[in-house]
PDB file of N, CA and C in Angstrom:
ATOM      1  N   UNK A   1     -10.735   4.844  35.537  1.00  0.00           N
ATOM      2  CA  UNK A   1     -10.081   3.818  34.736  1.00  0.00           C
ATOM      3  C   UNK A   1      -8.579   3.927  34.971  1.00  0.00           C
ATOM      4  N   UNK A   2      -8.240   2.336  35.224  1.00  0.00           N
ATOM      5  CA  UNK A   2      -6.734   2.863  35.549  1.00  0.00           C
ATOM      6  C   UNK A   2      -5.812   2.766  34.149  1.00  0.00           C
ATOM      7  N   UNK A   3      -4.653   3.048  34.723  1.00  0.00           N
ATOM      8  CA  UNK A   3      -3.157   3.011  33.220  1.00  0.00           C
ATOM      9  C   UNK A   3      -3.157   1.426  32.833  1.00  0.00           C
ATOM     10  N   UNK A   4      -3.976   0.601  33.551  1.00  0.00           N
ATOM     11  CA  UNK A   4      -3.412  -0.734  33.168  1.00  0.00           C
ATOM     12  C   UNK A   4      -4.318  -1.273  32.402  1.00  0.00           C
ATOM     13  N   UNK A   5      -5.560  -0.435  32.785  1.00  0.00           N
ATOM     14  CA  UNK A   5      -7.049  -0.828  32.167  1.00  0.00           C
ATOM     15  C   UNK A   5      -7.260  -0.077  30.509  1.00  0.00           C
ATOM     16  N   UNK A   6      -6.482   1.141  30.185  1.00  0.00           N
ATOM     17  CA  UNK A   6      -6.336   1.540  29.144  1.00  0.00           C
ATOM     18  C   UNK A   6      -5.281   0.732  28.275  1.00  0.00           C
ATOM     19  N   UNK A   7      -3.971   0.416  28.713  1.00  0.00           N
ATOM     20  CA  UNK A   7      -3.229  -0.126  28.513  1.00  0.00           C
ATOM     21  C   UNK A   7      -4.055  -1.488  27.166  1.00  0.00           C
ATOM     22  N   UNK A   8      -4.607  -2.232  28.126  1.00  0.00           N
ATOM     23  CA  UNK A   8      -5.176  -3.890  27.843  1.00  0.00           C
ATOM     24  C   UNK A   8      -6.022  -3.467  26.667  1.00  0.00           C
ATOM     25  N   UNK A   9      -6.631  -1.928  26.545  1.00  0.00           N
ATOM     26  CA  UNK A   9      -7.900  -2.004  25.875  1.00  0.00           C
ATOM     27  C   UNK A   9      -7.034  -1.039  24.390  1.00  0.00           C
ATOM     28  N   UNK A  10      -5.747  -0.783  24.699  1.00  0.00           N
ATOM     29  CA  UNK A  10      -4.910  -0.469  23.346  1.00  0.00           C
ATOM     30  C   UNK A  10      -4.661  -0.984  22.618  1.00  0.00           C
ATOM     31  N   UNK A  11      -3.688  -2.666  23.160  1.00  0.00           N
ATOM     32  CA  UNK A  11      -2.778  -3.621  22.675  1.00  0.00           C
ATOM     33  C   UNK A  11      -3.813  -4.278  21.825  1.00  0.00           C
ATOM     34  N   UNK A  12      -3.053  -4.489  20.681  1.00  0.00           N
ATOM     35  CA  UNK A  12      -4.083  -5.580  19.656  1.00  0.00           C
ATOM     36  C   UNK A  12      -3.984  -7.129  20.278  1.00  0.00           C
ATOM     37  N   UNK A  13      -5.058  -7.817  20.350  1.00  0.00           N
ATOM     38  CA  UNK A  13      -4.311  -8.951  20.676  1.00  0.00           C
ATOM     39  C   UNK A  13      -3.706 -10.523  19.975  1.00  0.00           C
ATOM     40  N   UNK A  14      -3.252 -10.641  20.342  1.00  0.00           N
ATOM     41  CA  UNK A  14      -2.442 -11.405  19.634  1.00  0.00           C
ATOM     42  C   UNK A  14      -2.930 -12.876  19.336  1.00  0.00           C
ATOM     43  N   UNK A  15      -3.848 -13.421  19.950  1.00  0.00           N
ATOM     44  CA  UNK A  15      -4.868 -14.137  19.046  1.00  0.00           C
ATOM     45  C   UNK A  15      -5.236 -14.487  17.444  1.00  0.00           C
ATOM     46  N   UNK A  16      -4.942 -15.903  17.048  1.00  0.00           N
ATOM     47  CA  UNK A  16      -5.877 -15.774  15.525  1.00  0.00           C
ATOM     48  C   UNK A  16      -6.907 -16.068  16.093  1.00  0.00           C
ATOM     49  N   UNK A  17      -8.080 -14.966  15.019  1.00  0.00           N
ATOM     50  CA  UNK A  17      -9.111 -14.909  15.258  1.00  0.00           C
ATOM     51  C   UNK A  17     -10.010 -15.568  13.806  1.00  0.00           C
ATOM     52  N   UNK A  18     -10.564 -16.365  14.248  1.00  0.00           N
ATOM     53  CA  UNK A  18     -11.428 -16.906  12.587  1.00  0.00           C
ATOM     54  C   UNK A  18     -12.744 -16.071  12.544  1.00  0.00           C
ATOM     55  N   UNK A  19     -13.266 -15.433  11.261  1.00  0.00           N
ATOM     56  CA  UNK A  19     -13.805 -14.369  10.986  1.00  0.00           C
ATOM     57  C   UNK A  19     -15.251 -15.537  10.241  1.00  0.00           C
ATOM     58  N   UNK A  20     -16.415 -15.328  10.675  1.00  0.00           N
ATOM     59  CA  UNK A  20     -17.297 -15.831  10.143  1.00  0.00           C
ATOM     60  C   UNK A  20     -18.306 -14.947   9.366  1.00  0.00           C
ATOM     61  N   UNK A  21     -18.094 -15.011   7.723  1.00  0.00           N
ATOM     62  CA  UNK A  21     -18.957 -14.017   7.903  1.00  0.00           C
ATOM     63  C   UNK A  21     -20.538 -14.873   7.192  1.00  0.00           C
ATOM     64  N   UNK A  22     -21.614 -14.536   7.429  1.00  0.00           N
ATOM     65  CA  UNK A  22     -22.324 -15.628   6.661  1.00  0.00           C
ATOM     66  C   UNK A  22     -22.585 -17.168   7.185  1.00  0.00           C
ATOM     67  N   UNK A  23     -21.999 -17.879   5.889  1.00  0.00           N
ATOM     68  CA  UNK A  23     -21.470 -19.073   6.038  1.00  0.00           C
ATOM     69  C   UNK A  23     -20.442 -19.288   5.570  1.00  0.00           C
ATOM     70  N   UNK A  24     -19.375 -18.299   5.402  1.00  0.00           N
ATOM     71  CA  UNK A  24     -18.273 -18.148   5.030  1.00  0.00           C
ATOM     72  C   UNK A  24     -17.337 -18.364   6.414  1.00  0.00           C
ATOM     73  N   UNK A  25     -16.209 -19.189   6.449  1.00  0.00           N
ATOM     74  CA  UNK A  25     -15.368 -18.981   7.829  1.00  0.00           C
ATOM     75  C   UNK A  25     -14.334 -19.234   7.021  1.00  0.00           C
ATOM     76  N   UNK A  26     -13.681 -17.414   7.100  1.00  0.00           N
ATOM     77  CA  UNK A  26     -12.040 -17.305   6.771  1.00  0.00           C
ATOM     78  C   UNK A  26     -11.532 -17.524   7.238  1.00  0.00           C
ATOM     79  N   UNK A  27     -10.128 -18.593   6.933  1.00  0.00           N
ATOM     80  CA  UNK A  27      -9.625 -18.910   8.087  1.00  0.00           C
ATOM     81  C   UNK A  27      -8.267 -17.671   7.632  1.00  0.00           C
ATOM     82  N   UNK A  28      -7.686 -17.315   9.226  1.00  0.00           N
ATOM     83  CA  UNK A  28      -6.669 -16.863   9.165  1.00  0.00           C
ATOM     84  C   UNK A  28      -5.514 -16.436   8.323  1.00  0.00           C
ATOM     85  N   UNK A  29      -5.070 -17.915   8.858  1.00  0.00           N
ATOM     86  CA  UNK A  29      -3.674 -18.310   7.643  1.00  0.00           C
ATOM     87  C   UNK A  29      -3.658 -18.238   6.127  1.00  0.00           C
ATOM     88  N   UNK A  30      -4.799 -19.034   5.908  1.00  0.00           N
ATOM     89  CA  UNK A  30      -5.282 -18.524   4.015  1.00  0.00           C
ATOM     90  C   UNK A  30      -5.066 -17.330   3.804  1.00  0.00           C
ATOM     91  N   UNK A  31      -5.900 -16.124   4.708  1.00  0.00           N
ATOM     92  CA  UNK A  31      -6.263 -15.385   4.025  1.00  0.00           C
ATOM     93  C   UNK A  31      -4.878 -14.338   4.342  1.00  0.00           C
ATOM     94  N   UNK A  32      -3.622 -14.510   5.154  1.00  0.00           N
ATOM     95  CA  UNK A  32      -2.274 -13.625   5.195  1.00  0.00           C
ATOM     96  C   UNK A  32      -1.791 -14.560   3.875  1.00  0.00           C
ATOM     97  N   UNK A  33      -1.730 -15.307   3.505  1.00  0.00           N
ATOM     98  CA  UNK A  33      -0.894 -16.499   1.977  1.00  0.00           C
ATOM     99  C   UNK A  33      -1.290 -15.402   1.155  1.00  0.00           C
ATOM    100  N   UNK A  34      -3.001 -15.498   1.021  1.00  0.00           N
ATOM    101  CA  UNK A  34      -3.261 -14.692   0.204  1.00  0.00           C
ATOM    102  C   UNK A  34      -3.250 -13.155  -0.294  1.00  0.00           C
ATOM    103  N   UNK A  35      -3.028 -12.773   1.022  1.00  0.00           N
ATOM    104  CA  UNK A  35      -2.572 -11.320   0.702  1.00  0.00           C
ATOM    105  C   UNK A  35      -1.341 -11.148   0.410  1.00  0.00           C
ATOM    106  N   UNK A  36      -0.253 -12.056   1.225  1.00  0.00           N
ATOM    107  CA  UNK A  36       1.375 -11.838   0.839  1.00  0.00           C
ATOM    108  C   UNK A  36       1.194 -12.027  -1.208  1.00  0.00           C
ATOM    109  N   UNK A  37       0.433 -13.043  -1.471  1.00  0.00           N
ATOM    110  CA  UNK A  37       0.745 -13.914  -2.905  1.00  0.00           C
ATOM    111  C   UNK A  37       0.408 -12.295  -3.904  1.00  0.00           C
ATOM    112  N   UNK A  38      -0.737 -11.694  -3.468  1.00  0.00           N
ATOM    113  CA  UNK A  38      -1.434 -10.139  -4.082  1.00  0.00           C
ATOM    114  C   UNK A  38      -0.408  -9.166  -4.250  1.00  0.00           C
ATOM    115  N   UNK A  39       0.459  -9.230  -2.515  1.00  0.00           N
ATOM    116  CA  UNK A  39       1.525  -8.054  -2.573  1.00  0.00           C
ATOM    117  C   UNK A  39       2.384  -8.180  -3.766  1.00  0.00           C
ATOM    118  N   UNK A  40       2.770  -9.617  -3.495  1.00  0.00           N
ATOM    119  CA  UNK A  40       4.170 -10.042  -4.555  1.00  0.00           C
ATOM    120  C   UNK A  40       3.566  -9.333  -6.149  1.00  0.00           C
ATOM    121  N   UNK A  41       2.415  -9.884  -6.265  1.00  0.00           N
ATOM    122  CA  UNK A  41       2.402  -9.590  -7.492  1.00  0.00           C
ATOM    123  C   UNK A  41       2.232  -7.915  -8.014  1.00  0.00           C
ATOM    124  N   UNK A  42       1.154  -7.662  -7.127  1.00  0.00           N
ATOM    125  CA  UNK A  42       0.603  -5.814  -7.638  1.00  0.00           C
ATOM    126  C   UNK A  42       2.051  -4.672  -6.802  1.00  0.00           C
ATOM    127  N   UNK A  43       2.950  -4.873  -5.817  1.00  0.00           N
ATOM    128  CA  UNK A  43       3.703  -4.625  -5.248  1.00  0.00           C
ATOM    129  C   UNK A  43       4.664  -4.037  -6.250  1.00  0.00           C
ATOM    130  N   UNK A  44       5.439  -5.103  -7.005  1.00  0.00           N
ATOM    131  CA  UNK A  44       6.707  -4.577  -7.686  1.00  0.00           C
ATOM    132  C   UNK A  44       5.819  -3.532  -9.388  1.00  0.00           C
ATOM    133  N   UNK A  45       4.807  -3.903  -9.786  1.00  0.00           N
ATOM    134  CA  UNK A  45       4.812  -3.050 -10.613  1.00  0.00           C
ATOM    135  C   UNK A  45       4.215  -1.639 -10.326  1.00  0.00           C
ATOM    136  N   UNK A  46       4.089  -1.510  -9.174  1.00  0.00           N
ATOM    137  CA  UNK A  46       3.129  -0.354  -8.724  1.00  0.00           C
ATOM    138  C   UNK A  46       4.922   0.240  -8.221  1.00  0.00           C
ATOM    139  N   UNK A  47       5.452  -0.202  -8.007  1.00  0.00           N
ATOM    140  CA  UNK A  47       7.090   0.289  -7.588  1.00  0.00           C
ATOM    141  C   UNK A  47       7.540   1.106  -9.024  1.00  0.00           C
ATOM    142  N   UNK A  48       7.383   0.142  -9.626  1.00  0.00           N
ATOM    143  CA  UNK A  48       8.080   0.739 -11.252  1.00  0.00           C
ATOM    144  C   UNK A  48       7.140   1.689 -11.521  1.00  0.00           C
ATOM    145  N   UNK A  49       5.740   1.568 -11.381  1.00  0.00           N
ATOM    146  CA  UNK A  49       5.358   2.878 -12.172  1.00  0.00           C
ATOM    147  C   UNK A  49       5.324   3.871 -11.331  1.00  0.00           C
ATOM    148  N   UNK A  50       5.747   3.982  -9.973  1.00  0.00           N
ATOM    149  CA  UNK A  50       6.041   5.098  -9.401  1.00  0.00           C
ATOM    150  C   UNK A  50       7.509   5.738  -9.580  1.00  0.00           C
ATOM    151  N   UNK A  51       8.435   5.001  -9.793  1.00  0.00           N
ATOM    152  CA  UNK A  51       9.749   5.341 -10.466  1.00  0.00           C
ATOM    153  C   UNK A  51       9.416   6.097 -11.526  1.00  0.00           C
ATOM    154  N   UNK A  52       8.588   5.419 -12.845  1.00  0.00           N
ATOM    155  CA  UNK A  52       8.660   6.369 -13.958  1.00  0.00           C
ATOM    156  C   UNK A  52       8.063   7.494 -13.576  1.00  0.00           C
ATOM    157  N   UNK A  53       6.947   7.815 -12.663  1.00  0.00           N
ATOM    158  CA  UNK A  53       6.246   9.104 -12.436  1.00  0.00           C
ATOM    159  C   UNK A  53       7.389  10.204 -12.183  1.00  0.00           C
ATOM    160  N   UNK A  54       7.999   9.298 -11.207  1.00  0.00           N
ATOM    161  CA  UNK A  54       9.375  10.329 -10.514  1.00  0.00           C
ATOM    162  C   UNK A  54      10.386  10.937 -11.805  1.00  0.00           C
ATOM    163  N   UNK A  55      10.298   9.861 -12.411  1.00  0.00           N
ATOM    164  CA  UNK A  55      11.547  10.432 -13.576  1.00  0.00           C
ATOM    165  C   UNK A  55      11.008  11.066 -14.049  1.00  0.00           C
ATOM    166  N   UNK A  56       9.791  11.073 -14.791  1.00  0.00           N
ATOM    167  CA  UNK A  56       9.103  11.687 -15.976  1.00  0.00           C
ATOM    168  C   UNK A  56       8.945  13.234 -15.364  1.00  0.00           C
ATOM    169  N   UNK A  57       8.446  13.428 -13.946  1.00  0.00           N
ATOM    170  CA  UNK A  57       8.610  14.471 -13.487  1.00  0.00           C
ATOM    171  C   UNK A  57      10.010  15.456 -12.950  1.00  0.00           C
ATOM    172  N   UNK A  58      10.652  14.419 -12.888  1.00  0.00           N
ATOM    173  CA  UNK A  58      12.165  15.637 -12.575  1.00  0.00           C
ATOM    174  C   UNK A  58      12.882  15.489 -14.270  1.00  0.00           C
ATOM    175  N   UNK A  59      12.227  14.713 -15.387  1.00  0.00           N
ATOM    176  CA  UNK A  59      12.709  15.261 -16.398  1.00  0.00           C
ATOM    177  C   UNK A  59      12.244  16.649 -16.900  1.00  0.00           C
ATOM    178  N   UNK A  60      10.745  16.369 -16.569  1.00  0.00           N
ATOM    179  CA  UNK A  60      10.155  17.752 -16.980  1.00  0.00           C
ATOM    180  C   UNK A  60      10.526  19.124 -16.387  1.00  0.00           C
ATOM    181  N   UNK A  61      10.939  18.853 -14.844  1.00  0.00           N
ATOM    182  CA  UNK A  61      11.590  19.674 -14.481  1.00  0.00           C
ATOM    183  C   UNK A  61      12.671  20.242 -15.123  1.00  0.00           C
ATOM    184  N   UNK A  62      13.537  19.487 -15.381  1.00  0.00           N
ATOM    185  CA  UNK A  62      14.913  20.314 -15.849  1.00  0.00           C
ATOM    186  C   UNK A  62      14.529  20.640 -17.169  1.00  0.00           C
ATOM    187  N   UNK A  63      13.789  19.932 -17.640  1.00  0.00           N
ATOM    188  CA  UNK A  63      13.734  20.635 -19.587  1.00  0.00           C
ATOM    189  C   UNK A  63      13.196  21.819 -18.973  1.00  0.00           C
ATOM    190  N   UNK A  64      12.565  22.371 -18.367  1.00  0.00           N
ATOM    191  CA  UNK A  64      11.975  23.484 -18.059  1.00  0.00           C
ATOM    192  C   UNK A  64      12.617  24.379 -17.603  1.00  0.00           C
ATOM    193  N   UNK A  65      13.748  23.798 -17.167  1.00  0.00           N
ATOM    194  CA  UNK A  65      14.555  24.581 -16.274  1.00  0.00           C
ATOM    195  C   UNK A  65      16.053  25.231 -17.186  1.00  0.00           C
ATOM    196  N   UNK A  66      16.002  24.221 -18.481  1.00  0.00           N
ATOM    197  CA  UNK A  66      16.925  24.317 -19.480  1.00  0.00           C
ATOM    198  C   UNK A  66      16.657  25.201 -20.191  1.00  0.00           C
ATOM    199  N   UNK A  67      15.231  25.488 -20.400  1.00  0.00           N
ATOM    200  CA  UNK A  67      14.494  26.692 -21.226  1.00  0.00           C
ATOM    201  C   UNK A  67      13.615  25.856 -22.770  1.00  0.00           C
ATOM    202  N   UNK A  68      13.859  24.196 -22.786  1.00  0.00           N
ATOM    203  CA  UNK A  68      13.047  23.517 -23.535  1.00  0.00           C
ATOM    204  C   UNK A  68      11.848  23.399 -23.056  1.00  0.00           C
ATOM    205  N   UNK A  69      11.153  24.054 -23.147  1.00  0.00           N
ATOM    206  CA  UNK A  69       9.328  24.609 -23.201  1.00  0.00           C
ATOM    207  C   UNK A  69       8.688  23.876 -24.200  1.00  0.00           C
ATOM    208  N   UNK A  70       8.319  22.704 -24.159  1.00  0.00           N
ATOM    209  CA  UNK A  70       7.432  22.617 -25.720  1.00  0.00           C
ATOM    210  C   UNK A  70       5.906  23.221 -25.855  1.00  0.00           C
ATOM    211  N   UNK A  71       5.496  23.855 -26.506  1.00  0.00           N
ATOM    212  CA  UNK A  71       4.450  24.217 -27.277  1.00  0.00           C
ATOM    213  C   UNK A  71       3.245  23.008 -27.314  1.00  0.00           C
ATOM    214  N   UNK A  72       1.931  22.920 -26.547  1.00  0.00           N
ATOM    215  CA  UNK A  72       1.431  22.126 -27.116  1.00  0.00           C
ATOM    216  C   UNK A  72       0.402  22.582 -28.459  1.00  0.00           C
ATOM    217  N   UNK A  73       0.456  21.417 -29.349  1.00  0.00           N
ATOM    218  CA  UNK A  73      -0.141  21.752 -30.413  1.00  0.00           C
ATOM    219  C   UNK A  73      -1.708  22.403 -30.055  1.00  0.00           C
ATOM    220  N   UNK A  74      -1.944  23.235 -30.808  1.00  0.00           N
ATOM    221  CA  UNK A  74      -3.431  23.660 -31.318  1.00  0.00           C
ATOM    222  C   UNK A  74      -4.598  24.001 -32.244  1.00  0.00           C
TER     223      UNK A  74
END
């Protein structure tokens, strides 16, 4: 097999391809609208609640590091 023959069988190709599945035929274009429209939405709050994880954890850090230990109740 040559470098040119691996090459061809790497590259994605660049083709839209319409996906039949069934009697279902996705078309393409719909279905990138529809994923961009998903990102927009689940995207920015999945941002924020990874921010608070971050804070909540380097707060806990330093209280810990301050010597504020809380006790959990028992």
């Amino acid at each position: 097999m040559s470098t040119a023959d691996t090459e061809s069988h790497l590259r994605p190709s660049k083709q839209d391809v319409s996906i039949t599945i069934g009697s279902v035929d996705i078309d393409p274009r719909a279905e990138r609208t529809l994923v961009w429209k998903l990102d927009l939405r689940i995207l920015p709050v999945l941002a924020i609640m990874y921010l608070f994880n971050s804070l909540d954890k380097s707060n806990l850090g330093n209280a810990k590091t301050a010597g504020l230990e809380v006790q959990s109740p028992s």
